[in-house]
Every structure is written in C-alpha cells, then in structure tokens.
C-alpha atoms as a PDB file:
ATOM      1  CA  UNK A   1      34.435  12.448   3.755  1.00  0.00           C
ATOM      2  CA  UNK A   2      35.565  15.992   5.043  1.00  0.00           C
ATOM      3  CA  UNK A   3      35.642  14.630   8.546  1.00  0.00           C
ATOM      4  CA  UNK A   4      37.794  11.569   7.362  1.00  0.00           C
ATOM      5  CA  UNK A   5      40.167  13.292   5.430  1.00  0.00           C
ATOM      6  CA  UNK A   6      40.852  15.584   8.214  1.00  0.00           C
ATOM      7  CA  UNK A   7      41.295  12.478  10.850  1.00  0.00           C
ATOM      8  CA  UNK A   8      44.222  11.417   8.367  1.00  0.00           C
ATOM      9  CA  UNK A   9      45.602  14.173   7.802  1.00  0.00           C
ATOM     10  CA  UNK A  10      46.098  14.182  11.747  1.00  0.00           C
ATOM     11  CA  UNK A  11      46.653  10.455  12.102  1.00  0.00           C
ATOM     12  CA  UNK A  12      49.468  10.810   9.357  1.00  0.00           C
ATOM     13  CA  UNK A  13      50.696  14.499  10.076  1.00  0.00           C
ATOM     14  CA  UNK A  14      54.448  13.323  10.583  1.00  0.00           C
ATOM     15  CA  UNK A  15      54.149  11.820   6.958  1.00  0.00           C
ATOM     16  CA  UNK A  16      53.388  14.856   4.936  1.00  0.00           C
ATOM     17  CA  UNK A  17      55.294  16.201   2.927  1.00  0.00           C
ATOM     18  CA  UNK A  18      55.837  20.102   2.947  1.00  0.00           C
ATOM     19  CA  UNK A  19      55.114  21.659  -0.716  1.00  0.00           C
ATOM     20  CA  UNK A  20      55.208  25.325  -1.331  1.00  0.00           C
ATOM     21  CA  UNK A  21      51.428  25.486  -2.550  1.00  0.00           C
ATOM     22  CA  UNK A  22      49.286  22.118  -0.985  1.00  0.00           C
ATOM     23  CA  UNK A  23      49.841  20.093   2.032  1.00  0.00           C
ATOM     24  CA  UNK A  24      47.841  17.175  -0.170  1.00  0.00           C
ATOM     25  CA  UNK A  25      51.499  14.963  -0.029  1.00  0.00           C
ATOM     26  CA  UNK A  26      52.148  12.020   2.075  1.00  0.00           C
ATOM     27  CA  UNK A  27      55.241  10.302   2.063  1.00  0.00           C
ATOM     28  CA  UNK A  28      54.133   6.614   3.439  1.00  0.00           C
ATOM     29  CA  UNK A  29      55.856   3.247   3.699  1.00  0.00           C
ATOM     30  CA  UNK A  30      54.376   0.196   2.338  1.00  0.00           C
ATOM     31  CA  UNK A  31      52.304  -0.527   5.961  1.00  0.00           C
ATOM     32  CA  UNK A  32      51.074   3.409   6.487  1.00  0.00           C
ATOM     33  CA  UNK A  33      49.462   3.172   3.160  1.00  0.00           C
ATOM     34  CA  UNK A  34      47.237  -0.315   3.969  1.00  0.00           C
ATOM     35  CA  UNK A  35      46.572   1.817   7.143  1.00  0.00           C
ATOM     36  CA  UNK A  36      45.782   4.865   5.203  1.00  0.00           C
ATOM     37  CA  UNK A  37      43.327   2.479   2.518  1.00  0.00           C
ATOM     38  CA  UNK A  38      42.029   0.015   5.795  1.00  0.00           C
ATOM     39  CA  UNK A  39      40.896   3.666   7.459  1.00  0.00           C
ATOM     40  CA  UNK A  40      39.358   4.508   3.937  1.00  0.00           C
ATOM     41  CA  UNK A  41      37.321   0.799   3.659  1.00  0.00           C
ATOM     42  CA  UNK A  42      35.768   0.937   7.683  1.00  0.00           C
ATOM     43  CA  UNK A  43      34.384   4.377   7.062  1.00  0.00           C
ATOM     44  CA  UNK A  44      33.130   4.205   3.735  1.00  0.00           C
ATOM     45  CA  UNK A  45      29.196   4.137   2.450  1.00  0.00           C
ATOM     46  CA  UNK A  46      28.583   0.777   1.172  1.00  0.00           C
ATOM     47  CA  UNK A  47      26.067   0.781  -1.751  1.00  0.00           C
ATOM     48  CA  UNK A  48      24.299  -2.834  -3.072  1.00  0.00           C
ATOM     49  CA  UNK A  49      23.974  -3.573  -6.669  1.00  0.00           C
ATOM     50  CA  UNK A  50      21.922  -6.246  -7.896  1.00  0.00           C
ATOM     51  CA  UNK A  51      24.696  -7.183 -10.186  1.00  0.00           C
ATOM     52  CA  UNK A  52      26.678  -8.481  -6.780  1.00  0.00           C
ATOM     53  CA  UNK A  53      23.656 -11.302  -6.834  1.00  0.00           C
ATOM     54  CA  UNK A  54      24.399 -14.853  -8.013  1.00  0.00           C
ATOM     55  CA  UNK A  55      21.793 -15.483 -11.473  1.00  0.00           C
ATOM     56  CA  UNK A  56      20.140 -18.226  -9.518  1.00  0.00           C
ATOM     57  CA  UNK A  57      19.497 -16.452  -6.024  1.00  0.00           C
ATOM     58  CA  UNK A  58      17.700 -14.345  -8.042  1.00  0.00           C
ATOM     59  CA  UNK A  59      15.519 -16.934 -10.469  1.00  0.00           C
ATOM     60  CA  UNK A  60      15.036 -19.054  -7.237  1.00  0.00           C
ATOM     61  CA  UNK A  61      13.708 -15.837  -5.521  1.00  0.00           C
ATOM     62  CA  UNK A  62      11.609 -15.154  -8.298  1.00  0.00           C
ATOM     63  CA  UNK A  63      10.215 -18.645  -8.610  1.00  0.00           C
ATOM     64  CA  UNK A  64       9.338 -18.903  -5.004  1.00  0.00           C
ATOM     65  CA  UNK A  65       7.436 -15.549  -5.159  1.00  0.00           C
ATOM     66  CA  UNK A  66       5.720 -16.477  -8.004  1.00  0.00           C
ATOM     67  CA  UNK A  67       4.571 -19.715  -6.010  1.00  0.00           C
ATOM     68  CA  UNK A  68       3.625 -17.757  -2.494  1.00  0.00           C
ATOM     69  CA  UNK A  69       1.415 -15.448  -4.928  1.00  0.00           C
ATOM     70  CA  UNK A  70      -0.294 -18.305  -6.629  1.00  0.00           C
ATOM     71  CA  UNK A  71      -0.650 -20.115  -3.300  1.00  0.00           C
ATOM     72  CA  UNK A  72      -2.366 -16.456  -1.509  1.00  0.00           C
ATOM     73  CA  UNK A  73      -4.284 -15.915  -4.521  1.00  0.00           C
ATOM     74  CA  UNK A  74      -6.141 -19.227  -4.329  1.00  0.00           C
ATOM     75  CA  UNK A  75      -6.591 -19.011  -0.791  1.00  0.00           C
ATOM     76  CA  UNK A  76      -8.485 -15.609  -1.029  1.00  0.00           C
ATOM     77  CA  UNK A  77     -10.225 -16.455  -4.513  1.00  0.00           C
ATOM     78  CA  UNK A  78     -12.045 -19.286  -2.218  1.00  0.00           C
ATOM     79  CA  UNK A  79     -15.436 -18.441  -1.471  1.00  0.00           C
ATOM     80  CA  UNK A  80     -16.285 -18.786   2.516  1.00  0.00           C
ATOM     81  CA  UNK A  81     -17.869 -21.442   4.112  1.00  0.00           C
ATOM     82  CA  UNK A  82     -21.352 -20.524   4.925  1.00  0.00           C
ATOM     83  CA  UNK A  83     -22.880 -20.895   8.260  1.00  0.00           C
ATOM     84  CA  UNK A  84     -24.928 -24.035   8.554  1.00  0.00           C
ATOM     85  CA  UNK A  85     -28.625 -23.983   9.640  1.00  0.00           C
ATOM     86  CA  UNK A  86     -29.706 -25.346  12.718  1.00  0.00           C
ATOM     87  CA  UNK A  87     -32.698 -27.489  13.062  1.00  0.00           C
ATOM     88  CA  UNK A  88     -34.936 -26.372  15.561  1.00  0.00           C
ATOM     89  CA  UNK A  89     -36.302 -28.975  18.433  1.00  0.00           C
END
C-alpha cells in the first residue's frame, strides 16, 4: 500500500494541501475523489469469505459431494472380476 499511496500522492500533487506539520491533506472535487477511491478498488487485495456464498450453492455443493463420495465408494468397495479359466483342447 506504500507504493500506492505514493502513486497518489504524485497523481494528485496539485491537490494537496500545504499544512505546517503533514502533507496527508487533499483538497479534491467531487470527480478527483471517485478517482482517488476507483485507484484504491483496482489495486486492492481481494479476500473471499464464505459468507459472500448464497445458503443453497453451498447445500447443493454439499449434497452433490456427498453423492460423488457414495458413488466412488461403491465403485472401489466392489470386489474385481476374476479371470475366467480356460478349458484346455
């Protein structure tokens, strides 16, 4: 976020506003600040939560991997076919 801050303070430079003790100020219009917040949004870290997730993606997700583990655990619990004899001539 160093980096960031840094590009704005550049991008906005002719905005700040000149304080005794910080140069932290900005004096923006309406459209520099949605600038300021859009260049905020496109570089920030977006982190999931499973609390984003509709209730019934994730009871349909659950159901269906309950029903792919049933399905591979017969398919392995099956013993093998065994190899058939052949009569001799």
């Amino acid at each position: 976020m160093a980096d960031v801050e840094g590009e704005l303070h550049q991008q906005f430079s002719r905005c700040n506003v000149e304080l005794i003790k910080s140069q932290e100020w900005f004096d923006f219009n309406p459209v520099q600040f949605m600038m300021v917040n859009w260049e905020f949004q496109k570089r920030s870290l977006y982190v999931f939560s499973l609390s984003e997730l509709p209730i019934k993606l994730i009871i349909f997700s659950m159901i269906g991997l309950v029903g792919v583990g049933t399905v591979a655990g017969r398919l392995t619990s099956q013993s093998p076919m065994q190899p058939q004899k052949q009569l001799a001539k």
